[in-house]
C-alpha atoms as a PDB file:
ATOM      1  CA  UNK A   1     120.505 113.330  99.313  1.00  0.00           C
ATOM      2  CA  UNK A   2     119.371 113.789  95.480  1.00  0.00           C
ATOM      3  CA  UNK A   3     115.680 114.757  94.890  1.00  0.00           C
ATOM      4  CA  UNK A   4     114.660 114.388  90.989  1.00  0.00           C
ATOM      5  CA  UNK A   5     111.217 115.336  90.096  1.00  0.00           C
ATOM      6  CA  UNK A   6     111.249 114.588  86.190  1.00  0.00           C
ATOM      7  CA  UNK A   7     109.359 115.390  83.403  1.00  0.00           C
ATOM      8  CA  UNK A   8     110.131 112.170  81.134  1.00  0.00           C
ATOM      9  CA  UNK A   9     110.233 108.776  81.504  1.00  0.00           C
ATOM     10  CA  UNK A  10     113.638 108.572  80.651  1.00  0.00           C
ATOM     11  CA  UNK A  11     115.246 110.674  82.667  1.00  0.00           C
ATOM     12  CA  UNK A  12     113.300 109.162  85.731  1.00  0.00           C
ATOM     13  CA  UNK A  13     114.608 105.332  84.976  1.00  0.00           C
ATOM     14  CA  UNK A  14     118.468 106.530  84.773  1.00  0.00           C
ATOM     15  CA  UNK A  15     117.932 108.410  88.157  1.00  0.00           C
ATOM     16  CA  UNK A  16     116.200 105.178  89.366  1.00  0.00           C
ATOM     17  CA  UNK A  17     118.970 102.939  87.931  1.00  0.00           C
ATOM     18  CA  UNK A  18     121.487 104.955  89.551  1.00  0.00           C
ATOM     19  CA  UNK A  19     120.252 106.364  92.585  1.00  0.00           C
ATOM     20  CA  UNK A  20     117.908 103.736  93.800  1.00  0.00           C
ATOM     21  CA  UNK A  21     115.526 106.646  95.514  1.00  0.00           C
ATOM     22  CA  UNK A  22     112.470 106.170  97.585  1.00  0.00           C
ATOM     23  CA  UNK A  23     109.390 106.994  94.448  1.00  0.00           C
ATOM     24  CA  UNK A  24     107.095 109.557  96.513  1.00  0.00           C
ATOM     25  CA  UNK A  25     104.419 111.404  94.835  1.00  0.00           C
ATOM     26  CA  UNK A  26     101.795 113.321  97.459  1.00  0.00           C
ATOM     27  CA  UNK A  27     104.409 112.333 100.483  1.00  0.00           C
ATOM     28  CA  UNK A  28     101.097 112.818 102.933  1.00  0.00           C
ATOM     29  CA  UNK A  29     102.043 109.187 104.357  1.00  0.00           C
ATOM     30  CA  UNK A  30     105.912 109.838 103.845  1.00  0.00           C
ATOM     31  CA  UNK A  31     106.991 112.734 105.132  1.00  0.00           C
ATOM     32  CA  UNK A  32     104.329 112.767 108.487  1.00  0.00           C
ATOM     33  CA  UNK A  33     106.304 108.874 109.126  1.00  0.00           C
ATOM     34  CA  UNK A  34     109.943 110.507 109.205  1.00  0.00           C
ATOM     35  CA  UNK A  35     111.271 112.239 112.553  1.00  0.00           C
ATOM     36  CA  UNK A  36     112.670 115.376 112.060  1.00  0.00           C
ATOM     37  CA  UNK A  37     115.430 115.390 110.337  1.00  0.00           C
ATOM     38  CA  UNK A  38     115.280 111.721 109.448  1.00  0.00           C
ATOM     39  CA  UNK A  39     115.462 112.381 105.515  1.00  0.00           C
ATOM     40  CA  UNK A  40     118.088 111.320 104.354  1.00  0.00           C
ATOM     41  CA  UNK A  41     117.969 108.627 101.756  1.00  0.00           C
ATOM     42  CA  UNK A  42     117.355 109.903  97.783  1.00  0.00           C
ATOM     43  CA  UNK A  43     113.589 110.668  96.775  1.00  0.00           C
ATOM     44  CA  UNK A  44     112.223 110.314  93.208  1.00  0.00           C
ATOM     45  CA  UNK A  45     108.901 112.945  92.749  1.00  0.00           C
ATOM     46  CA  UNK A  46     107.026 111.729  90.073  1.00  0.00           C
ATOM     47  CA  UNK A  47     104.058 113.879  89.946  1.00  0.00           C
ATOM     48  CA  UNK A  48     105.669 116.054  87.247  1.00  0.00           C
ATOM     49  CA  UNK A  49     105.971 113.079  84.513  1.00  0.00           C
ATOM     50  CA  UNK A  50     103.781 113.066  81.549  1.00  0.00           C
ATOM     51  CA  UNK A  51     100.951 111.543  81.514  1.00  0.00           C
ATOM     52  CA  UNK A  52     100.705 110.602  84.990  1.00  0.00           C
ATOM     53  CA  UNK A  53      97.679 112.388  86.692  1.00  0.00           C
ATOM     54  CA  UNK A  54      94.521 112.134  84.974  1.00  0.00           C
ATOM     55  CA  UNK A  55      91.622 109.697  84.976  1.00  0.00           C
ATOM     56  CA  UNK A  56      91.375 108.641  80.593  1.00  0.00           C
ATOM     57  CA  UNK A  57      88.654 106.613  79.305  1.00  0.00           C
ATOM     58  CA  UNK A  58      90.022 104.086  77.251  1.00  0.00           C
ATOM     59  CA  UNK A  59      88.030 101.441  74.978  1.00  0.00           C
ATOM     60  CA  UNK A  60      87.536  98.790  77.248  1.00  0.00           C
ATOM     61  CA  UNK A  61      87.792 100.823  80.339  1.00  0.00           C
ATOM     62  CA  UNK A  62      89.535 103.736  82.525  1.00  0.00           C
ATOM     63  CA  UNK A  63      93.079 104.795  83.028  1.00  0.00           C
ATOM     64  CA  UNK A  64      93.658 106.543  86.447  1.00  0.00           C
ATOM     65  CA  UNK A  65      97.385 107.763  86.396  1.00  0.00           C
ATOM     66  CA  UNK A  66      99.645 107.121  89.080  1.00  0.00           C
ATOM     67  CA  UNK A  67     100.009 111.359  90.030  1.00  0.00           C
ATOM     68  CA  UNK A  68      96.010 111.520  90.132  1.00  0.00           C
ATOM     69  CA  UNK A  69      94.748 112.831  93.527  1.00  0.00           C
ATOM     70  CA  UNK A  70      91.634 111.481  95.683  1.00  0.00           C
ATOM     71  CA  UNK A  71      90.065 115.072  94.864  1.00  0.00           C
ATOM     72  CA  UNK A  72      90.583 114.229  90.900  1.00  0.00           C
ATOM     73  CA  UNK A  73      88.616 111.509  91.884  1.00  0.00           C
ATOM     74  CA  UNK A  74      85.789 112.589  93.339  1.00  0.00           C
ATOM     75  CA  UNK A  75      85.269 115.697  90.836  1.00  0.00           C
ATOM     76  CA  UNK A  76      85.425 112.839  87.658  1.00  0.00           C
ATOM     77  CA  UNK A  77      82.820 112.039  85.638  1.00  0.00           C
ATOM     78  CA  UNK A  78      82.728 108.203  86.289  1.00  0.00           C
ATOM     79  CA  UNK A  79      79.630 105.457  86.294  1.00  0.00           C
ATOM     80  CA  UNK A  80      77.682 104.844  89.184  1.00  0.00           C
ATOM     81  CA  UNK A  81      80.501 101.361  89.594  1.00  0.00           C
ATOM     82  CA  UNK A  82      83.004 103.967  90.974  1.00  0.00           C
ATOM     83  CA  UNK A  83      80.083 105.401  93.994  1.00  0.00           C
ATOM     84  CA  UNK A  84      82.354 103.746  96.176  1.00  0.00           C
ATOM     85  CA  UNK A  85      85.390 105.117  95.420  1.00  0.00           C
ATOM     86  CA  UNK A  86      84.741 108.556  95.392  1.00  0.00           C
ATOM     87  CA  UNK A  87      82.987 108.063  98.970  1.00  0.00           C
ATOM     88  CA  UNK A  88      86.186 106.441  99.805  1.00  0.00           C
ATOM     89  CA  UNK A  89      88.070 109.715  98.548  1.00  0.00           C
ATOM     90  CA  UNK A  90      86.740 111.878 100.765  1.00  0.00           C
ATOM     91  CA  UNK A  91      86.902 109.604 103.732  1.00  0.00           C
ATOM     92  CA  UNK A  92      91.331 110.196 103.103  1.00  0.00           C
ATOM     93  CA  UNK A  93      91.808 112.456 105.645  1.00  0.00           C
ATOM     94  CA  UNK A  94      91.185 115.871 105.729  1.00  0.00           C
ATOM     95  CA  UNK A  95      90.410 118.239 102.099  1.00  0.00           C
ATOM     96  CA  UNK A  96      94.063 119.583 101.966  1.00  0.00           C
ATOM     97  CA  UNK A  97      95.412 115.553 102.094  1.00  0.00           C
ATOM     98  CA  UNK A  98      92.275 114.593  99.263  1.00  0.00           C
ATOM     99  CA  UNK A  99      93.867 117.664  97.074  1.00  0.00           C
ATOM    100  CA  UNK A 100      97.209 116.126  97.790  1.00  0.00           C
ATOM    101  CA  UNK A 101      97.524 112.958  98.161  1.00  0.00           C
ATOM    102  CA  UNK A 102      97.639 110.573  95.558  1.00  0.00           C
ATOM    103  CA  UNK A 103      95.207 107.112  94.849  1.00  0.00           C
ATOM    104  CA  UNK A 104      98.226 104.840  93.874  1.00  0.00           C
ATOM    105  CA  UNK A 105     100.332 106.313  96.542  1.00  0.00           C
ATOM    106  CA  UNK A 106      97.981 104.654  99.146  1.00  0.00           C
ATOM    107  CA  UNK A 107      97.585 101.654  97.243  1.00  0.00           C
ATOM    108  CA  UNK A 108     101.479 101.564  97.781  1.00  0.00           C
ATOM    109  CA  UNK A 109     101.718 102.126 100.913  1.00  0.00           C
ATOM    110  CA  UNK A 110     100.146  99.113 101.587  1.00  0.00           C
ATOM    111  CA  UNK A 111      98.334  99.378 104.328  1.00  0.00           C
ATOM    112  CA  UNK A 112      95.501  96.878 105.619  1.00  0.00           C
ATOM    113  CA  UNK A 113      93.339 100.115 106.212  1.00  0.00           C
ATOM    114  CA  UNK A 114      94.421 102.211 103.179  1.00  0.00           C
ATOM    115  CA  UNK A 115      90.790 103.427 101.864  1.00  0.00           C
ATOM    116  CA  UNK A 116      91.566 102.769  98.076  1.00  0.00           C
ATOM    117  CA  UNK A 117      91.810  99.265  98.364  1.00  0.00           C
ATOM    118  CA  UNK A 118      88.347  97.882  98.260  1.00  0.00           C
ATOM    119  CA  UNK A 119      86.300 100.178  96.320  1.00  0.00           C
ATOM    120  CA  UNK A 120      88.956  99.286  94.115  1.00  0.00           C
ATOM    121  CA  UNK A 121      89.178  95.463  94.257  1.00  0.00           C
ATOM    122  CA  UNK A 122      85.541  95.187  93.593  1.00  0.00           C
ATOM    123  CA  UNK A 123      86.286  97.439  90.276  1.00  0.00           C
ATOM    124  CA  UNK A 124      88.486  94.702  89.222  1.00  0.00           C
ATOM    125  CA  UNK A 125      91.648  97.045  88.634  1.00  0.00           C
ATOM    126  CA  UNK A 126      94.847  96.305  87.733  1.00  0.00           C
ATOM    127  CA  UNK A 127      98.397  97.944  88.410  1.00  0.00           C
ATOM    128  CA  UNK A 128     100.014  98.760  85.419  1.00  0.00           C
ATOM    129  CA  UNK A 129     103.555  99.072  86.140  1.00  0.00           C
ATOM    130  CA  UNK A 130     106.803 100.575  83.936  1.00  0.00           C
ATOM    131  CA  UNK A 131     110.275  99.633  83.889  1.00  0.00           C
ATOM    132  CA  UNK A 132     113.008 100.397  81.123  1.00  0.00           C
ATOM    133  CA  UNK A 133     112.345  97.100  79.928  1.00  0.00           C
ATOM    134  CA  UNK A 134     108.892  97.024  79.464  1.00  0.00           C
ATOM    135  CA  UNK A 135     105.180  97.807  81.071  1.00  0.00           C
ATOM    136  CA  UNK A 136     103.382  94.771  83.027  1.00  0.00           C
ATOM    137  CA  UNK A 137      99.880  94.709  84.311  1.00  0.00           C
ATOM    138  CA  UNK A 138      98.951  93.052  87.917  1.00  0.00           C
ATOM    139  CA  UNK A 139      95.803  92.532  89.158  1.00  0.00           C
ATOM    140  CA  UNK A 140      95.383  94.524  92.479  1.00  0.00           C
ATOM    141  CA  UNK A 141      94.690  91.527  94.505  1.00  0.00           C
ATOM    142  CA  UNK A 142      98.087  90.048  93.271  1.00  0.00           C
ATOM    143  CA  UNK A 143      99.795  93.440  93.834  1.00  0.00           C
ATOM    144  CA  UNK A 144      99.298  94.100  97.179  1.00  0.00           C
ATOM    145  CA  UNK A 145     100.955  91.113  98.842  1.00  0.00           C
ATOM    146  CA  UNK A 146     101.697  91.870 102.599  1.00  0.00           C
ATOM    147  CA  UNK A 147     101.592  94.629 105.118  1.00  0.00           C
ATOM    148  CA  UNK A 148     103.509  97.316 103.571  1.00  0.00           C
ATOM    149  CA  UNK A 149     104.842  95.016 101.252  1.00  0.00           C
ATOM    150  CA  UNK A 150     103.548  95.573  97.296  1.00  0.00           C
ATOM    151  CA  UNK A 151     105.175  93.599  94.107  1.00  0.00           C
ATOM    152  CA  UNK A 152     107.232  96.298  92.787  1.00  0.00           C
ATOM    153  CA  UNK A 153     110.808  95.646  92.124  1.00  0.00           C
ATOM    154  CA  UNK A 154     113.538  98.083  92.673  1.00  0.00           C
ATOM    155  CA  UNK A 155     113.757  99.252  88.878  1.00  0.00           C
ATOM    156  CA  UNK A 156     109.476 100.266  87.817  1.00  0.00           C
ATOM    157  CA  UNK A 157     107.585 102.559  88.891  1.00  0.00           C
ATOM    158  CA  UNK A 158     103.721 102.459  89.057  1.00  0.00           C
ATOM    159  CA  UNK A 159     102.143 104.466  86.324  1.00  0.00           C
ATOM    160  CA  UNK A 160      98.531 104.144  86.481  1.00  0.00           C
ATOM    161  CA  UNK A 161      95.695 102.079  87.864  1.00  0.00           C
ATOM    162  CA  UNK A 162      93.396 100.204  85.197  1.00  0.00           C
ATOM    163  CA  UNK A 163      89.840  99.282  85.614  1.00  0.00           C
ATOM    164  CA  UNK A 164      87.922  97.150  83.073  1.00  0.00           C
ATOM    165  CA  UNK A 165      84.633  98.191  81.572  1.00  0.00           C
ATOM    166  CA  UNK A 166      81.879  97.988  83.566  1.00  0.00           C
ATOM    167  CA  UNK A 167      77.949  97.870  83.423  1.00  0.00           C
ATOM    168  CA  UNK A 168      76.335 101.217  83.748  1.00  0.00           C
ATOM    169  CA  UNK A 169      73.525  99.438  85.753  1.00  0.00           C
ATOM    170  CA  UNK A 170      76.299  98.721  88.393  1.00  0.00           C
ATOM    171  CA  UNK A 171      76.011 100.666  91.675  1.00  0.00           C
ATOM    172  CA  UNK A 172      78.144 101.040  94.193  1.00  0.00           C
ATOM    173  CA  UNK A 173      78.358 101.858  97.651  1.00  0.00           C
ATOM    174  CA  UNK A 174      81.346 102.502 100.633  1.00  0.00           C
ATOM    175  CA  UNK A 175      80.989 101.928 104.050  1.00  0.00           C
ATOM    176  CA  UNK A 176      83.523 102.865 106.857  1.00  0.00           C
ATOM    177  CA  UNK A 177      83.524 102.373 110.724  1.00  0.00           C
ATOM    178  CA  UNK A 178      85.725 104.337 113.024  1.00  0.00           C
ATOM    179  CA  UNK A 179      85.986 105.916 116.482  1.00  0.00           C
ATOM    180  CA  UNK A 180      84.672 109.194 114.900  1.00  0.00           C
ATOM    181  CA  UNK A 181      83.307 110.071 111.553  1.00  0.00           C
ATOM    182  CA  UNK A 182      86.605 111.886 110.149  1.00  0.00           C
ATOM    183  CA  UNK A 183      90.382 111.759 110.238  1.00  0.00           C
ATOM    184  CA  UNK A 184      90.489 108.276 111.443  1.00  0.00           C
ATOM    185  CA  UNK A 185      91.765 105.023 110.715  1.00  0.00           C
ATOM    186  CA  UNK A 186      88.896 102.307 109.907  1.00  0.00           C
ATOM    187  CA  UNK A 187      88.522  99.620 112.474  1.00  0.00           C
ATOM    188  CA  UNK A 188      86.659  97.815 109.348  1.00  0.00           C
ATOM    189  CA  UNK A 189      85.419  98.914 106.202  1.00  0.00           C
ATOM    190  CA  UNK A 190      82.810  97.516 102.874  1.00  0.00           C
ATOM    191  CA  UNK A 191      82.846  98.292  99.428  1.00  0.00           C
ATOM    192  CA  UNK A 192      80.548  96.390  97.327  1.00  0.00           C
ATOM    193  CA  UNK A 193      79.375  96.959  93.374  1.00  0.00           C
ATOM    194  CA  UNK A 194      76.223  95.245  92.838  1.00  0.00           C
ATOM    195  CA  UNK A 195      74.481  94.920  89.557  1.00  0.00           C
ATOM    196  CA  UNK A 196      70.398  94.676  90.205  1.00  0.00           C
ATOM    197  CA  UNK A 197      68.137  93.353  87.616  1.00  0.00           C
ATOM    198  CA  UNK A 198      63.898  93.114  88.099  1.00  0.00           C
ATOM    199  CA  UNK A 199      64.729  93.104  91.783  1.00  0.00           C
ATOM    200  CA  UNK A 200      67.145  90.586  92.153  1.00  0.00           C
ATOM    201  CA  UNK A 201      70.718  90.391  92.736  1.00  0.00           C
ATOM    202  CA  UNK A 202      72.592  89.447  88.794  1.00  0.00           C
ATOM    203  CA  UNK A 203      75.875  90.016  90.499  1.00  0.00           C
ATOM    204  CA  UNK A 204      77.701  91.542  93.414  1.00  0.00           C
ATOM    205  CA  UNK A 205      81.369  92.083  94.774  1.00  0.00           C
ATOM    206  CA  UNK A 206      82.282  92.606  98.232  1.00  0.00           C
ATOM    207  CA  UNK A 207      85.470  93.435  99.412  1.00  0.00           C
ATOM    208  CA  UNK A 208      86.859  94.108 103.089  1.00  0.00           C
ATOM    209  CA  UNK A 209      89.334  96.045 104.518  1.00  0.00           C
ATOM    210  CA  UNK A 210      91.263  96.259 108.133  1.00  0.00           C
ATOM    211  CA  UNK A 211      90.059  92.928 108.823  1.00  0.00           C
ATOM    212  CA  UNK A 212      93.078  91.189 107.552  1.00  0.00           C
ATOM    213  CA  UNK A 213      96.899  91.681 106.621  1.00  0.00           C
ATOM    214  CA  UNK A 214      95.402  92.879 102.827  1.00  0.00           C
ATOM    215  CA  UNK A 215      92.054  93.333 101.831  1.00  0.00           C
ATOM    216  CA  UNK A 216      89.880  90.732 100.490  1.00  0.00           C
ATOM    217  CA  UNK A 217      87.014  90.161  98.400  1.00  0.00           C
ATOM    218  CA  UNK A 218      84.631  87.490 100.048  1.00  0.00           C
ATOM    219  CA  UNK A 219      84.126  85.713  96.793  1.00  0.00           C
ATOM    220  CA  UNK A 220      82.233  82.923  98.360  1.00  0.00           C
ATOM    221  CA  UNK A 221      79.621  85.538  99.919  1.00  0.00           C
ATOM    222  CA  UNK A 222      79.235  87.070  96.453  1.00  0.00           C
ATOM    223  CA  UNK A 223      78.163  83.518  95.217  1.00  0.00           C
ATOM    224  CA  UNK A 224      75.513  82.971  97.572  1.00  0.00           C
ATOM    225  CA  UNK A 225      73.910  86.629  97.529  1.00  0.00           C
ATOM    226  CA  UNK A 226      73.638  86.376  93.325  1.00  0.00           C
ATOM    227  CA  UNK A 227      69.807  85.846  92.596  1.00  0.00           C
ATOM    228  CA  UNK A 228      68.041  86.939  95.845  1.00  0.00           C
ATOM    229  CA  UNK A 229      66.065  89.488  96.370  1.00  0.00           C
ATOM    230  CA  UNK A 230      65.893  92.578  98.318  1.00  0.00           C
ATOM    231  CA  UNK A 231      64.149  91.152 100.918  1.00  0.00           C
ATOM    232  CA  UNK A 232      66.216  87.879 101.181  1.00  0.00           C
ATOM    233  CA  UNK A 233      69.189  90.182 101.443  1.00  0.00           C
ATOM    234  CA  UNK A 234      67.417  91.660 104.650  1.00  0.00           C
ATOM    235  CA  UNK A 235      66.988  88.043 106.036  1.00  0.00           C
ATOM    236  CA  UNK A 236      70.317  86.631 104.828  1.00  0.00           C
ATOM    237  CA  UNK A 237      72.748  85.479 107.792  1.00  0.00           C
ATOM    238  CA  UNK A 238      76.071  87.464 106.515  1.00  0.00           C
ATOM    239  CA  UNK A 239      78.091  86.617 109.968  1.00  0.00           C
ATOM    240  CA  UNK A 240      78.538  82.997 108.696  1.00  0.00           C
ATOM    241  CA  UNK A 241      81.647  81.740 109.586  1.00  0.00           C
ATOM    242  CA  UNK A 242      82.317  80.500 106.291  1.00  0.00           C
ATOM    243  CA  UNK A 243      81.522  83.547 104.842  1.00  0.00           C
ATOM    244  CA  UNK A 244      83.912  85.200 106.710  1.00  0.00           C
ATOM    245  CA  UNK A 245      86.492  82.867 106.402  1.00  0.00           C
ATOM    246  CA  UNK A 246      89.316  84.613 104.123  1.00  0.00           C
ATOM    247  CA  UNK A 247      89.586  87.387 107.314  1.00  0.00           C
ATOM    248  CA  UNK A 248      92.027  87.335 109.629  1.00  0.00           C
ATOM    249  CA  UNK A 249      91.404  90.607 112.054  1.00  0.00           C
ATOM    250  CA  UNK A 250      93.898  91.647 114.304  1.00  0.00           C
ATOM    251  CA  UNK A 251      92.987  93.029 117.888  1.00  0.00           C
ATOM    252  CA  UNK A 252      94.692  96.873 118.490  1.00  0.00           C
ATOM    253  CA  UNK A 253      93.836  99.907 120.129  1.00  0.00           C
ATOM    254  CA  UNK A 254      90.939 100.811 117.501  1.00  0.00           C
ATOM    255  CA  UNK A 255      88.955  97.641 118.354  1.00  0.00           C
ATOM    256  CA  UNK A 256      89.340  93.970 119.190  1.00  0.00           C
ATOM    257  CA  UNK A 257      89.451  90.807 116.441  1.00  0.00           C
ATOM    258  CA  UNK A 258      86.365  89.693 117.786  1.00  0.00           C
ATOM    259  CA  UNK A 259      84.277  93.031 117.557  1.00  0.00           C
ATOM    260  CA  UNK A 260      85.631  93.092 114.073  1.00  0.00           C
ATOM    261  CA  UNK A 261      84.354  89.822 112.509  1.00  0.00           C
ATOM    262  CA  UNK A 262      80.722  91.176 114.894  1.00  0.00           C
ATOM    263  CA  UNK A 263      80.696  94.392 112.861  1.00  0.00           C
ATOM    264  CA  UNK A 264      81.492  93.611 109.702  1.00  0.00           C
ATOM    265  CA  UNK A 265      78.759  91.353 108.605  1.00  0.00           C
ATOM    266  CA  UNK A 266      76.365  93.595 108.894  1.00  0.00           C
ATOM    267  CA  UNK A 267      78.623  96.291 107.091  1.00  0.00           C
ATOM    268  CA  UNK A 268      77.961  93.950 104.040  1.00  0.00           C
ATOM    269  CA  UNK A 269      74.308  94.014 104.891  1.00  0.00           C
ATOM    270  CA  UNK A 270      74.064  97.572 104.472  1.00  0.00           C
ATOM    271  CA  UNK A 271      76.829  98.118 101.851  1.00  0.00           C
ATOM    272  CA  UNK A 272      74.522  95.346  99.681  1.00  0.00           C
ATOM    273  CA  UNK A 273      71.496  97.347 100.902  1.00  0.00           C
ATOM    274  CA  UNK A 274      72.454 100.807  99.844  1.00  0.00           C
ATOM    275  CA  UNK A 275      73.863  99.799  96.123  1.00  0.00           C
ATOM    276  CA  UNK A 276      70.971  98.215  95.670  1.00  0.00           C
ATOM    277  CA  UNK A 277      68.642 101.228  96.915  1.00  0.00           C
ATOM    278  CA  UNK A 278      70.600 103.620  94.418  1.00  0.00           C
ATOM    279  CA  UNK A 279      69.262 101.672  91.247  1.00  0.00           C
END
């Protein structure tokens, strides 16, 4: 069973070339999924590359490398857009796992209730992925295309997660329901970045998670909330079956489909609310 944690790029695509290894990075989902004494297929470790961990501010935007931790996250120095992110970091388990565990490793994993997901499909990111032939870029809602089941093919590796400028008069907020208020999977969860201006909605992005097989942003929601006002928000009937109608919840031991699509309406109520309150 090799284990290669490299320090170059290079040396990292021959041992993917020729080993075909599982990629791990944090390993707080891997290694708690294995029995003991299940390991036995070859593991790639690329926290130790170059460049990997780090949030960079590039010209039109930020670069969060693929090795950066939630805790990197919520200790950056990032616009009021990325609220909902950080609040998302330090709902990812326990301190130890945020210090740990990395933000493209749970984008990865591909879970319907990995925390990451929204916060970060309403910051427009993209994946940018390497491979010895070359670097592509896929937009998050692209790269994410099943249950556990990412576009990624057996020769790249992920090496960072890009997000576009954004408005410093953005705000963002986060909002996650569970059985308890840590160390829990979501039965639904909000993210929303909403950009106020002379008390009216200019523009706003909502996206939901463990309500369907990936998260989604409820584009057709977004349309109707842009130009009302605080108040109309208050009134506004978000449970409309139309505007609901890109989720697919599942019924399971944390709660049942129906309670679900209940809930989760007025999660965007308050999620709308609260970025709106922080401008």
């Amino acid at each position: 069973m090799p284990y290669l944690a490299p320090t170059n790029r290079d040396e990292a695509f021959r041992f993917l070339q020729s080993h075909r290894p599982k990629i791990i990075a944090g390993c707080t989902d891997y290694y708690p999924s294995l029995k003991q004494g299940e390991v036995d297929e070859n593991l790639l470790d690329i926290t130790q590359l170059d460049g990997l961990r780090g949030i960079t501010r590039l010209p039109d935007g930020w670069r969060i490398g693929a090795a950066t931790t939630w805790t990197d996250i919520v200790q950056a120095d990032l616009p009021p857009a990325f609220d909902a992110l950080k609040a998302a970091a330090l709902e990812v388990g326990s301190v130890q796992i945020q210090n740990q565990a990395t933000v493209v490793g749970n984008l990865c994993n591909a879970s319907p209730a990995a925390d990451g997901v929204p916060p970060l499909l309403v910051l427009n990111a993209e994946i940018e992925i390497d491979s010895p032939t070359g670097n592509r870029q896929v937009p998050l809602d692209q790269f994410i295309v099943g249950v556990r089941q990412v576009d990624l093919q057996g020769d790249e590796i992920v090496s960072a997660i890009l997000v576009p400028d954004i408005s410093e008069q953005a705000q963002s907020s986060f909002s996650k329901l569970g059985s308890r208020t840590h160390l829990v999977i979501s039965i639904a969860m909000v993210a929303v970045v909403v950009k106020p201006n002379a008390g009216r909605i200019e523009d706003v992005r909502i996206a939901v998670g463990s309500c369907s097989p990936v998260a989604q942003r409820l584009s057709d929601l977004e349309k109707r909330l842009v130009g009302l006002s605080i108040d109309d928000v208050t009134r506004f009937e978000f449970s409309q079956d139309d505007a609901l109608a890109v989720l697919s919840p599942i019924s399971d031991v944390r709660g049942s489909a129906e309670y679900r699509v209940d809930v989760v309406g007025e999660m965007c109520r308050r999620a709308v609310l609260d970025a709106c309150s922080r401008g």
